[in-house]
PDB file of N, CA and C in Angstrom:
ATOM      1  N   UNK A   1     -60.644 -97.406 -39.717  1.00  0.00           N
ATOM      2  CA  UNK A   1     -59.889 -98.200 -38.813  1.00  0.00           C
ATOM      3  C   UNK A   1     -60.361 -97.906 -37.396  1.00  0.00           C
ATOM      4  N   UNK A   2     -61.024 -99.118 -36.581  1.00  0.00           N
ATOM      5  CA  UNK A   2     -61.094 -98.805 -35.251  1.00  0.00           C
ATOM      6  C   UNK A   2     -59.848 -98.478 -34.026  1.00  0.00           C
ATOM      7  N   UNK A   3     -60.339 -98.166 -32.831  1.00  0.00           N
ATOM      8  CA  UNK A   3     -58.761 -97.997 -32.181  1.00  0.00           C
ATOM      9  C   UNK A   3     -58.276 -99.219 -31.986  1.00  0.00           C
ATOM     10  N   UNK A   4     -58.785-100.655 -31.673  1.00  0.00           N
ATOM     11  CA  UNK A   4     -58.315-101.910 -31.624  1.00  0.00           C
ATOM     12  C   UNK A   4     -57.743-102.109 -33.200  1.00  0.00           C
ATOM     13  N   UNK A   5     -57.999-101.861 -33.951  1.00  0.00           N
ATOM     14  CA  UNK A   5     -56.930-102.431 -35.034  1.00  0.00           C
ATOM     15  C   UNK A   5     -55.593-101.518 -34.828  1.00  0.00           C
ATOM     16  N   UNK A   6     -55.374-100.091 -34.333  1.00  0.00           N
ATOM     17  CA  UNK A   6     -53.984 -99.837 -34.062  1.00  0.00           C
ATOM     18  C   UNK A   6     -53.423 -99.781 -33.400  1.00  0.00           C
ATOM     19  N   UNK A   7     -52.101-100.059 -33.781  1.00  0.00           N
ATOM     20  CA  UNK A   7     -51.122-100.767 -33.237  1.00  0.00           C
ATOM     21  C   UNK A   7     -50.037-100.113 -32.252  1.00  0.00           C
ATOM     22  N   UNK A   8     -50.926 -99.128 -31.789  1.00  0.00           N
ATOM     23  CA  UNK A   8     -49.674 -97.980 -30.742  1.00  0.00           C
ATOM     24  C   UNK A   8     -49.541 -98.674 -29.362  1.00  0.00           C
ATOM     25  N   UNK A   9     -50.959 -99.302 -29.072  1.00  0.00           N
ATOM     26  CA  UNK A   9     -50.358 -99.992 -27.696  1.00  0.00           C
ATOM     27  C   UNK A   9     -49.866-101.009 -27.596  1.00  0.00           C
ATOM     28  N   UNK A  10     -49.451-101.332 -29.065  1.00  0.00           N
ATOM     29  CA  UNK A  10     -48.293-102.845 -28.945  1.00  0.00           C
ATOM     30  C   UNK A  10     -47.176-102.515 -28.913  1.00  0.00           C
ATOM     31  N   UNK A  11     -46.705-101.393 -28.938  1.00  0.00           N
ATOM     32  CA  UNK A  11     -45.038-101.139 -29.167  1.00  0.00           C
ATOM     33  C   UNK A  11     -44.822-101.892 -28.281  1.00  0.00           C
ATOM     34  N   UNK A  12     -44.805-101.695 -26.979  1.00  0.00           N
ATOM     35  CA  UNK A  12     -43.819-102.137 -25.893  1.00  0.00           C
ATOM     36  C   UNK A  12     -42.861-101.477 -25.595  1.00  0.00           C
ATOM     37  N   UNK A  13     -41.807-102.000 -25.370  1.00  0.00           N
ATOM     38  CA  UNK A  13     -40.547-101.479 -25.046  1.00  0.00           C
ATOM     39  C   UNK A  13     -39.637-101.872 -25.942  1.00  0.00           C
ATOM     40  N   UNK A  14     -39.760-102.735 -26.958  1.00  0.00           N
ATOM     41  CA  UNK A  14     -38.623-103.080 -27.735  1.00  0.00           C
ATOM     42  C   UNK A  14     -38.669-102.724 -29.262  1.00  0.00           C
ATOM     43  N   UNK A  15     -37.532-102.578 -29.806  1.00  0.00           N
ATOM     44  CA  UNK A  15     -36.615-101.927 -29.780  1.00  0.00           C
ATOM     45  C   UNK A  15     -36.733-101.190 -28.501  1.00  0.00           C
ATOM     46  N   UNK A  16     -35.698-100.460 -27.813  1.00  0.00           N
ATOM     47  CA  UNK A  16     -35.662 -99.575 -26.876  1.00  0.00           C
ATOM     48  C   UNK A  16     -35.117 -98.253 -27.607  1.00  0.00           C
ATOM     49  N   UNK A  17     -35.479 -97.048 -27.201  1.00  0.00           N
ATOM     50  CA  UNK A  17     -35.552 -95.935 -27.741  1.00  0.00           C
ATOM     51  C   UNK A  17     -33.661 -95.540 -27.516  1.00  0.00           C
ATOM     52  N   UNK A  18     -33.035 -95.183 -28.929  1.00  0.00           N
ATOM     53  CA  UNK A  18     -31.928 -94.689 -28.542  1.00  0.00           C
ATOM     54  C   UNK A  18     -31.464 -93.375 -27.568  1.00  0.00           C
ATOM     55  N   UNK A  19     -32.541 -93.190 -26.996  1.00  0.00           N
ATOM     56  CA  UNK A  19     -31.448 -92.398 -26.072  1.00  0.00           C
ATOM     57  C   UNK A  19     -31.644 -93.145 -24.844  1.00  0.00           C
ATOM     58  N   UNK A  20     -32.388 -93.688 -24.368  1.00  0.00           N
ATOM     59  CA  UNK A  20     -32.208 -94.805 -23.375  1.00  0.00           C
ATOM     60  C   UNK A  20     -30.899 -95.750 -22.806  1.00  0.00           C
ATOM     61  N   UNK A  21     -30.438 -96.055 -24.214  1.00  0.00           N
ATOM     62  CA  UNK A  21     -29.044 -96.515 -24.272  1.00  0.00           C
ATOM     63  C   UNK A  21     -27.942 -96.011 -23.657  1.00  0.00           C
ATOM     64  N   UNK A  22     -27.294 -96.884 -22.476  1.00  0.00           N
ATOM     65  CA  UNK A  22     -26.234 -96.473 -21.847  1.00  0.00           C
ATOM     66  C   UNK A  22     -25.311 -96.229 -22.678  1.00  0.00           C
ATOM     67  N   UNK A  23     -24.238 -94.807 -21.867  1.00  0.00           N
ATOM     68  CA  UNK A  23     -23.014 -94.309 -22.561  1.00  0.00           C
ATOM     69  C   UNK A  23     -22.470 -95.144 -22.260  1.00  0.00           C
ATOM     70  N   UNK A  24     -21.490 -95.497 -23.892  1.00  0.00           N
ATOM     71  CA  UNK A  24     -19.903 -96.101 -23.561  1.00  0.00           C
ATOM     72  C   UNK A  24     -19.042 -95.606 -23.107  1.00  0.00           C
ATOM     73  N   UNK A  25     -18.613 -96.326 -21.937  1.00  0.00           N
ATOM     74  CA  UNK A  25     -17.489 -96.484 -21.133  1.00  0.00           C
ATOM     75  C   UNK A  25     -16.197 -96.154 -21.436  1.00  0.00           C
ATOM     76  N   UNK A  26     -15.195 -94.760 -21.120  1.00  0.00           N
ATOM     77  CA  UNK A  26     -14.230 -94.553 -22.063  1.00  0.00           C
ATOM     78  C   UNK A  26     -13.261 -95.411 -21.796  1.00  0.00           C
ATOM     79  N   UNK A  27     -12.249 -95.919 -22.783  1.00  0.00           N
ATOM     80  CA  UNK A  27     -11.376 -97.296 -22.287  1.00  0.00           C
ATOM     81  C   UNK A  27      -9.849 -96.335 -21.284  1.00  0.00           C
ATOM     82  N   UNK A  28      -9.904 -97.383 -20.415  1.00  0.00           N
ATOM     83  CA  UNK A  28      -8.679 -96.707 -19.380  1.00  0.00           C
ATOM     84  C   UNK A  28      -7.652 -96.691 -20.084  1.00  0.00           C
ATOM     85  N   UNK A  29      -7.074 -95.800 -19.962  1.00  0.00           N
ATOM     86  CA  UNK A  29      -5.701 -95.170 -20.715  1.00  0.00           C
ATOM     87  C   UNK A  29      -4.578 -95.791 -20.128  1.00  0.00           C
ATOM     88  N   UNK A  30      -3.700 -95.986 -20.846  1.00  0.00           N
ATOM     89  CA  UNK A  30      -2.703 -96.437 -20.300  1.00  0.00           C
ATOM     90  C   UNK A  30      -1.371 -95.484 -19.983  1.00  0.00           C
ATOM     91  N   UNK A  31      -0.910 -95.564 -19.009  1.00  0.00           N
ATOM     92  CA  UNK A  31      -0.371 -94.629 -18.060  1.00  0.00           C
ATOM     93  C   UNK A  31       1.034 -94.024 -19.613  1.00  0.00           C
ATOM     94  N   UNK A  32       1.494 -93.006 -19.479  1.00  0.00           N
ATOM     95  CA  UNK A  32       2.456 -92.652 -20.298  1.00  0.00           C
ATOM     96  C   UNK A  32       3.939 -93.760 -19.726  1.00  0.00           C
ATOM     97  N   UNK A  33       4.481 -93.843 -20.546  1.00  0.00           N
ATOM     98  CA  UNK A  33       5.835 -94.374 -20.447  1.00  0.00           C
ATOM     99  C   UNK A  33       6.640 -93.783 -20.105  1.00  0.00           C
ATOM    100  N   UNK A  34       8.131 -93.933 -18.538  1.00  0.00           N
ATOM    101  CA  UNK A  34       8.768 -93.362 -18.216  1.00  0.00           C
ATOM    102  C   UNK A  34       9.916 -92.391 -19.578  1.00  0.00           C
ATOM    103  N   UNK A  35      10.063 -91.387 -18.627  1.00  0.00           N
ATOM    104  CA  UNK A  35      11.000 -90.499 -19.984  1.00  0.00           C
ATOM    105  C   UNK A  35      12.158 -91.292 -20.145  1.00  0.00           C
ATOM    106  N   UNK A  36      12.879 -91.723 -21.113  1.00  0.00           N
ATOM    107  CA  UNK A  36      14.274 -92.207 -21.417  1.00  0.00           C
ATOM    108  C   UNK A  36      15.131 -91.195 -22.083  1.00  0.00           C
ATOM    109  N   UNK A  37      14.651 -89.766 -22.945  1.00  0.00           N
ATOM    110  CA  UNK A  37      15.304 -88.932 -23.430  1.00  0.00           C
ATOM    111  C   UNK A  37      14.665 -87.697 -23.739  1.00  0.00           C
ATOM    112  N   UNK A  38      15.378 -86.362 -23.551  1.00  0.00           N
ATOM    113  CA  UNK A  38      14.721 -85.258 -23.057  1.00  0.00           C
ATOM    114  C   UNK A  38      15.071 -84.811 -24.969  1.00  0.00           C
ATOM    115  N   UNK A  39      14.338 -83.751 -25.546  1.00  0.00           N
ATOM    116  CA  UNK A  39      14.839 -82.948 -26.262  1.00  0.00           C
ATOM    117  C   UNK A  39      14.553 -81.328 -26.473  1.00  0.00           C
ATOM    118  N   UNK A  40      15.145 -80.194 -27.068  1.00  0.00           N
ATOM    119  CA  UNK A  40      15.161 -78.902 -27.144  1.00  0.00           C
ATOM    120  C   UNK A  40      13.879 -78.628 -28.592  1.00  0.00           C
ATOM    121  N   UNK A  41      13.258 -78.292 -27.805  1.00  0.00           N
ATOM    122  CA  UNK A  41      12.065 -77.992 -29.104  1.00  0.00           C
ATOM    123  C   UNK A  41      12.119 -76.062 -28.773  1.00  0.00           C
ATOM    124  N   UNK A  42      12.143 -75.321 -30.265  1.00  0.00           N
ATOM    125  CA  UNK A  42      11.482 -74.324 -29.970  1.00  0.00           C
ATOM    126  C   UNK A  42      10.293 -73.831 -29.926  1.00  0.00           C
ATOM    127  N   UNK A  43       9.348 -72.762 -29.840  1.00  0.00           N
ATOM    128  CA  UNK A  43       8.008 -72.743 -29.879  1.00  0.00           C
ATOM    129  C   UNK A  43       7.112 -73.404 -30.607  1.00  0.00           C
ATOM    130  N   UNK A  44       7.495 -72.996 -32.159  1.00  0.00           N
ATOM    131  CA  UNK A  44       6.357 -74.398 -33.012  1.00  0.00           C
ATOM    132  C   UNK A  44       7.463 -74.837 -33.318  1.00  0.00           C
ATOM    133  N   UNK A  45       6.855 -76.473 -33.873  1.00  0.00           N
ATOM    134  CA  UNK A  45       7.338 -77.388 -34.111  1.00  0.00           C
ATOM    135  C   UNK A  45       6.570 -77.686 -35.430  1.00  0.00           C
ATOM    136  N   UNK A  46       7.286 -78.525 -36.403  1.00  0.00           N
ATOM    137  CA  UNK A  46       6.241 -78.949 -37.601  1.00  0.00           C
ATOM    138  C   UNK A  46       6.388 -80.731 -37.354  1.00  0.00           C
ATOM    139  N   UNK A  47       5.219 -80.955 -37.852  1.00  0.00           N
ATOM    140  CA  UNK A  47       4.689 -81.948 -37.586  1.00  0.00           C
ATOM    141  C   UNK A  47       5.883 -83.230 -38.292  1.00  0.00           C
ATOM    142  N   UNK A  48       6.625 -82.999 -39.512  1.00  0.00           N
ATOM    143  CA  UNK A  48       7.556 -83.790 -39.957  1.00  0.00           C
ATOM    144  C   UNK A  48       8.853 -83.617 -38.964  1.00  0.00           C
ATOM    145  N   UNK A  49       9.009 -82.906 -37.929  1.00  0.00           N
ATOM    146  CA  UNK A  49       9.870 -83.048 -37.187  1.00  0.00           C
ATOM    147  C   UNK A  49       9.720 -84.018 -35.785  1.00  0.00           C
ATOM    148  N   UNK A  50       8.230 -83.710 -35.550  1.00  0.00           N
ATOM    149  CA  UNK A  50       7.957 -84.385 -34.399  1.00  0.00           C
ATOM    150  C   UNK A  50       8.072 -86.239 -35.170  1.00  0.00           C
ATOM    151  N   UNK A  51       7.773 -86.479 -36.433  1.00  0.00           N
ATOM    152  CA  UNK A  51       7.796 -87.662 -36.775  1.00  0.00           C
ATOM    153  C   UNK A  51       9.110 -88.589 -37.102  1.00  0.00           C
ATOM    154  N   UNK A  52      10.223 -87.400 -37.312  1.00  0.00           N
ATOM    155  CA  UNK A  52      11.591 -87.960 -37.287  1.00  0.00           C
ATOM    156  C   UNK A  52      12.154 -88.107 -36.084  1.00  0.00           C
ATOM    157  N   UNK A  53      11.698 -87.285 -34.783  1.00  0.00           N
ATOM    158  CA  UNK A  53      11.916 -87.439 -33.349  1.00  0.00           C
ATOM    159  C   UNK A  53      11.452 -88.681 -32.998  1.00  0.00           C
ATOM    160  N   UNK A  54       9.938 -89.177 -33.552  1.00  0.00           N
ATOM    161  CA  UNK A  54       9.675 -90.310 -32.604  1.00  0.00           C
ATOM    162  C   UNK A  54       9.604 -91.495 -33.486  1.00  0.00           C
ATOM    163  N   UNK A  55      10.163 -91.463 -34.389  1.00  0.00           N
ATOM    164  CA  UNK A  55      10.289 -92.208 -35.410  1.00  0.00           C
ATOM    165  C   UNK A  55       9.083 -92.884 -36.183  1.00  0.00           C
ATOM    166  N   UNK A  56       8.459 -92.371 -36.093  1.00  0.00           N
ATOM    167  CA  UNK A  56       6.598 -92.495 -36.803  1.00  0.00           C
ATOM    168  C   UNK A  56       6.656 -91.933 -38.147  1.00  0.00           C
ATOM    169  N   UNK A  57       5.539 -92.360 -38.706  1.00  0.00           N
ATOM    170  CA  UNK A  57       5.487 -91.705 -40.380  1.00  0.00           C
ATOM    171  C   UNK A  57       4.832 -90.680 -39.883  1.00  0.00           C
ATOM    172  N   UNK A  58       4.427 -89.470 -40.635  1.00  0.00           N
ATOM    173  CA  UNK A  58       3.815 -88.480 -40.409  1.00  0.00           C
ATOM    174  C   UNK A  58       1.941 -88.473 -40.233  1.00  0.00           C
ATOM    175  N   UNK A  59       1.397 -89.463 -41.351  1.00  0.00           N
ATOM    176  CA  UNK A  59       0.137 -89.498 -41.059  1.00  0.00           C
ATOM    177  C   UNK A  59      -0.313 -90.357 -39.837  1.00  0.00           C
ATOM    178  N   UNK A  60       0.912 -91.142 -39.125  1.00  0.00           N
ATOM    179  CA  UNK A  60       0.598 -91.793 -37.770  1.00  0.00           C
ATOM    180  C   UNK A  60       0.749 -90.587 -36.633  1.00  0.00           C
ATOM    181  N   UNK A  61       1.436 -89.859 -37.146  1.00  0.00           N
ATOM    182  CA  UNK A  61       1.850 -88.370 -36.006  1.00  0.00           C
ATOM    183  C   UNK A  61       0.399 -87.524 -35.928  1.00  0.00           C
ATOM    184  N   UNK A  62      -0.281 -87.694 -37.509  1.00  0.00           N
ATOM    185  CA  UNK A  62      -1.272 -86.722 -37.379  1.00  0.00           C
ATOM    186  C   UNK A  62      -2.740 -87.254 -36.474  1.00  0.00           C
ATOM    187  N   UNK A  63      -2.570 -88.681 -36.865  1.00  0.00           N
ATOM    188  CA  UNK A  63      -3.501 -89.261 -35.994  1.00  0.00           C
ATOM    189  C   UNK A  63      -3.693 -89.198 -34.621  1.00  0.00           C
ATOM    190  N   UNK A  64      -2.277 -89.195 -33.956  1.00  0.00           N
ATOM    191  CA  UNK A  64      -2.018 -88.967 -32.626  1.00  0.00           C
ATOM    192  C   UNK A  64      -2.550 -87.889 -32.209  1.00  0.00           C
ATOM    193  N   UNK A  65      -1.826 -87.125 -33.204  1.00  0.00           N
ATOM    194  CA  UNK A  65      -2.154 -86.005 -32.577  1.00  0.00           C
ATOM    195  C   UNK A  65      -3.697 -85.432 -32.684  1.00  0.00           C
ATOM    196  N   UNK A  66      -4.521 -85.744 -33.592  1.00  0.00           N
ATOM    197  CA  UNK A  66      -5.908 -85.618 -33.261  1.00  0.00           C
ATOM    198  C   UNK A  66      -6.592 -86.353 -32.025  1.00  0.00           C
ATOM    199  N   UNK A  67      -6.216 -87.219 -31.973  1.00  0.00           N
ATOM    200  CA  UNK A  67      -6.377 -88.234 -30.692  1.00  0.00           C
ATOM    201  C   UNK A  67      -6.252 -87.395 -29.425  1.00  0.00           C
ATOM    202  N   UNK A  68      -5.215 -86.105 -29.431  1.00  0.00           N
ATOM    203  CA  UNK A  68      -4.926 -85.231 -28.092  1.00  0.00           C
ATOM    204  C   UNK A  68      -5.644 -84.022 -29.055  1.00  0.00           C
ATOM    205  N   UNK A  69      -6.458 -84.294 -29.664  1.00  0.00           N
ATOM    206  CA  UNK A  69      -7.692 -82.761 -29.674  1.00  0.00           C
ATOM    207  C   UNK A  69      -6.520 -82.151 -30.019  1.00  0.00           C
ATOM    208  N   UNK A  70      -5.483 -82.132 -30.777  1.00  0.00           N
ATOM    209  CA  UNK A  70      -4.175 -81.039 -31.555  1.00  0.00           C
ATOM    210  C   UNK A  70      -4.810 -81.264 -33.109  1.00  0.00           C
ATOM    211  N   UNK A  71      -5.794 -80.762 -33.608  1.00  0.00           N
ATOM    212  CA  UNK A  71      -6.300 -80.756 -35.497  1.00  0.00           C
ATOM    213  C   UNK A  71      -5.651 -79.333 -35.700  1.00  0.00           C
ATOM    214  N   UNK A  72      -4.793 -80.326 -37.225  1.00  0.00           N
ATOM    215  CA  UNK A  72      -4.026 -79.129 -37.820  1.00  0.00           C
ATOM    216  C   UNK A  72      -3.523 -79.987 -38.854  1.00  0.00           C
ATOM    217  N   UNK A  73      -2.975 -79.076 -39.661  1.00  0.00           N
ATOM    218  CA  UNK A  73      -2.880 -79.963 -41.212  1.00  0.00           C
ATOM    219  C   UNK A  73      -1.290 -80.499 -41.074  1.00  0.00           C
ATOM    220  N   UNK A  74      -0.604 -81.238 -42.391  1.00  0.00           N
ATOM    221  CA  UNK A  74       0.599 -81.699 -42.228  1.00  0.00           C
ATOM    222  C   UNK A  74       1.686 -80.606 -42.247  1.00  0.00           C
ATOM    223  N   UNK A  75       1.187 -79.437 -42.901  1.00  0.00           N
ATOM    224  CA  UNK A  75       1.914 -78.255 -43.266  1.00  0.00           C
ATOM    225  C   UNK A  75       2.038 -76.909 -41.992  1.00  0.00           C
ATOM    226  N   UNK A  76       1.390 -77.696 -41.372  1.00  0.00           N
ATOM    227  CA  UNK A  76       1.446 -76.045 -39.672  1.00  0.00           C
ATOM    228  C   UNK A  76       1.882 -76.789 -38.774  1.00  0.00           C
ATOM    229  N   UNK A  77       2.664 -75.969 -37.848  1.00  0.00           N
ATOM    230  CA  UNK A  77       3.161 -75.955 -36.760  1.00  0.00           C
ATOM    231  C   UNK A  77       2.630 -76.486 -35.633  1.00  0.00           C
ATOM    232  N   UNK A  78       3.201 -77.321 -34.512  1.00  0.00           N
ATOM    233  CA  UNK A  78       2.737 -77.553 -33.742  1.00  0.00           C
ATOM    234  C   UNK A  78       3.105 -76.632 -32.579  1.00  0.00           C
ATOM    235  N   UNK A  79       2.181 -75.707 -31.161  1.00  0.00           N
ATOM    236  CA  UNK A  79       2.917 -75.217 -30.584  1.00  0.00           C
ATOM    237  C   UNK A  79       3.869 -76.230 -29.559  1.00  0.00           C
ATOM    238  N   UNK A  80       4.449 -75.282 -28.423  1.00  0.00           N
ATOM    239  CA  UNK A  80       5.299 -76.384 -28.228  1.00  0.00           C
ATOM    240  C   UNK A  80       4.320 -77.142 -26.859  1.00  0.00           C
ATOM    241  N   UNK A  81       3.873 -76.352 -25.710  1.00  0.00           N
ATOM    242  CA  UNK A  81       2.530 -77.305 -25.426  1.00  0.00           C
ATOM    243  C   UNK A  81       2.187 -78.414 -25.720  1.00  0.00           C
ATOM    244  N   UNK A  82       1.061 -78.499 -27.016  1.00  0.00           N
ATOM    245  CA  UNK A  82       0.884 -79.661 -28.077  1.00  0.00           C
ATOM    246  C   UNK A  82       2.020 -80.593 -27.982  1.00  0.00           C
ATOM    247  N   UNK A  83       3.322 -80.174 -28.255  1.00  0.00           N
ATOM    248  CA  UNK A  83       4.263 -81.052 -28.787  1.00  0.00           C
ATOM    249  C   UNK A  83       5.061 -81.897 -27.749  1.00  0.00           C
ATOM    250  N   UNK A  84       5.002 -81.088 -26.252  1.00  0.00           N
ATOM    251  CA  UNK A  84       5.242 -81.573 -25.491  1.00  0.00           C
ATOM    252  C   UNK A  84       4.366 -82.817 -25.171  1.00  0.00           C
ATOM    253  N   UNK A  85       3.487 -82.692 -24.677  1.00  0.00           N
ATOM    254  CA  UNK A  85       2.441 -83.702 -24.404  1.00  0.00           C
ATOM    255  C   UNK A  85       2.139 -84.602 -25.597  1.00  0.00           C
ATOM    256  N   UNK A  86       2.316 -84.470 -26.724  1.00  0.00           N
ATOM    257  CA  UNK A  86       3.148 -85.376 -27.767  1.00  0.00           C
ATOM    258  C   UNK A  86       3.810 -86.129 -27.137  1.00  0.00           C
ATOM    259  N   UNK A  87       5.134 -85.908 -26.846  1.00  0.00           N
ATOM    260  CA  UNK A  87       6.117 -86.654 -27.435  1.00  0.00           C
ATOM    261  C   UNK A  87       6.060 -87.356 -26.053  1.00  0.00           C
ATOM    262  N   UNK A  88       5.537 -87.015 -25.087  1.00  0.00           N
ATOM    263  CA  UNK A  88       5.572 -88.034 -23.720  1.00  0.00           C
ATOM    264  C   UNK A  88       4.643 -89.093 -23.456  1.00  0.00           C
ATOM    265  N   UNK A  89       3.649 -88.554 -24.358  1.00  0.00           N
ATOM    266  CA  UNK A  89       3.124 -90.832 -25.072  1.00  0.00           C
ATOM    267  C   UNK A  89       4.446 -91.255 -25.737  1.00  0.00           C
ATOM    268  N   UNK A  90       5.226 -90.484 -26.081  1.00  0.00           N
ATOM    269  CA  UNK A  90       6.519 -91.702 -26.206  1.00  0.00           C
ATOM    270  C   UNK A  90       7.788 -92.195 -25.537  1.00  0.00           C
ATOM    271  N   UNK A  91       7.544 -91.052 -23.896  1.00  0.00           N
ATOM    272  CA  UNK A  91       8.556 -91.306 -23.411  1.00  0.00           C
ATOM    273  C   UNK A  91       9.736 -90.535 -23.909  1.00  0.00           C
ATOM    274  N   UNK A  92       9.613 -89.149 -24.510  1.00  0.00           N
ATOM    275  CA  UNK A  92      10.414 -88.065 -24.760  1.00  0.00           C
ATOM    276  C   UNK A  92       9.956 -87.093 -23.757  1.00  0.00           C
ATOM    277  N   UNK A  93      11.278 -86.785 -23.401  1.00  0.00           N
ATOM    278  CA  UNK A  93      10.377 -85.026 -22.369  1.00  0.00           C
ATOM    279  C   UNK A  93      11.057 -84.308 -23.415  1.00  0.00           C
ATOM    280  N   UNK A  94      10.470 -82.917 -23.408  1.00  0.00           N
ATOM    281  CA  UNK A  94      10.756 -81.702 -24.111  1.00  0.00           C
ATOM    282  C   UNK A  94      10.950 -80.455 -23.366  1.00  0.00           C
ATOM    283  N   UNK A  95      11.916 -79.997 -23.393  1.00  0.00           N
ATOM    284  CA  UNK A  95      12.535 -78.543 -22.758  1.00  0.00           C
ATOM    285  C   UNK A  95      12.384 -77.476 -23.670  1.00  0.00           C
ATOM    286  N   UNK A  96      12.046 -76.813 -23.376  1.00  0.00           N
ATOM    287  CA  UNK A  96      12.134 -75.245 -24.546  1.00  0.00           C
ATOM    288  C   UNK A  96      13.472 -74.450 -24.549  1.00  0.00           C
ATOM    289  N   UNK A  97      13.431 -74.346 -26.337  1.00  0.00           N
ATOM    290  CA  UNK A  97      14.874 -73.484 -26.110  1.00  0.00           C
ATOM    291  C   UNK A  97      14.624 -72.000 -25.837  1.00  0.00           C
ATOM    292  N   UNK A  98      15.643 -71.704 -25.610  1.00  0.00           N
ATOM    293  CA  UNK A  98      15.752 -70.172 -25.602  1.00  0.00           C
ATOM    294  C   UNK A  98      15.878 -69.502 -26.729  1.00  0.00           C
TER     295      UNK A  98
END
């Protein structure tokens, strides 16, 4: 094969090389919803509680909560941190008990 039969200086530019490709744009968040009701959480929380608080099924709670970087199974605790910042995507504030 001579160098005119190959085909390296035809690439071009297209396809364009994936890392070339601009990052996606993260979508703007939408602001949390004012609090309408406060509640007493103690340190952990389990995840079937936070789902009877905000009235969600539990595997919609777990989603959320991966969504805020909180991975943990249906069976462990949430601390209360985590749970706070939970429940105020729903417009719950959370106080700690004593």
């Amino acid at each position: 094969m001579s160098a005119s039969d190959s085909d390296e200086g035809k690439r071009g530019d297209w396809p364009p090389p994936i890392w070339s490709a601009k990052p996606k744009q993260p979508a703007p968040s939408q602001p949390d919803p004012p609090i309408d009701r406060y509640v007493t959480l103690p340190e952990r929380v389990s995840v079937a509680y936070l789902a009877e608080i905000t009235g969600q099924g539990v595997p919609a709670v777990l989603e959320e909560l991966c969504r805020l970087r909180l991975f943990l199974g249906m069976y462990r605790g949430v601390e209360f941190e985590g749970a706070a910042k939970f429940l105020r995507k729903y417009g719950i504030g959370a106080n700690r008990a004593d």
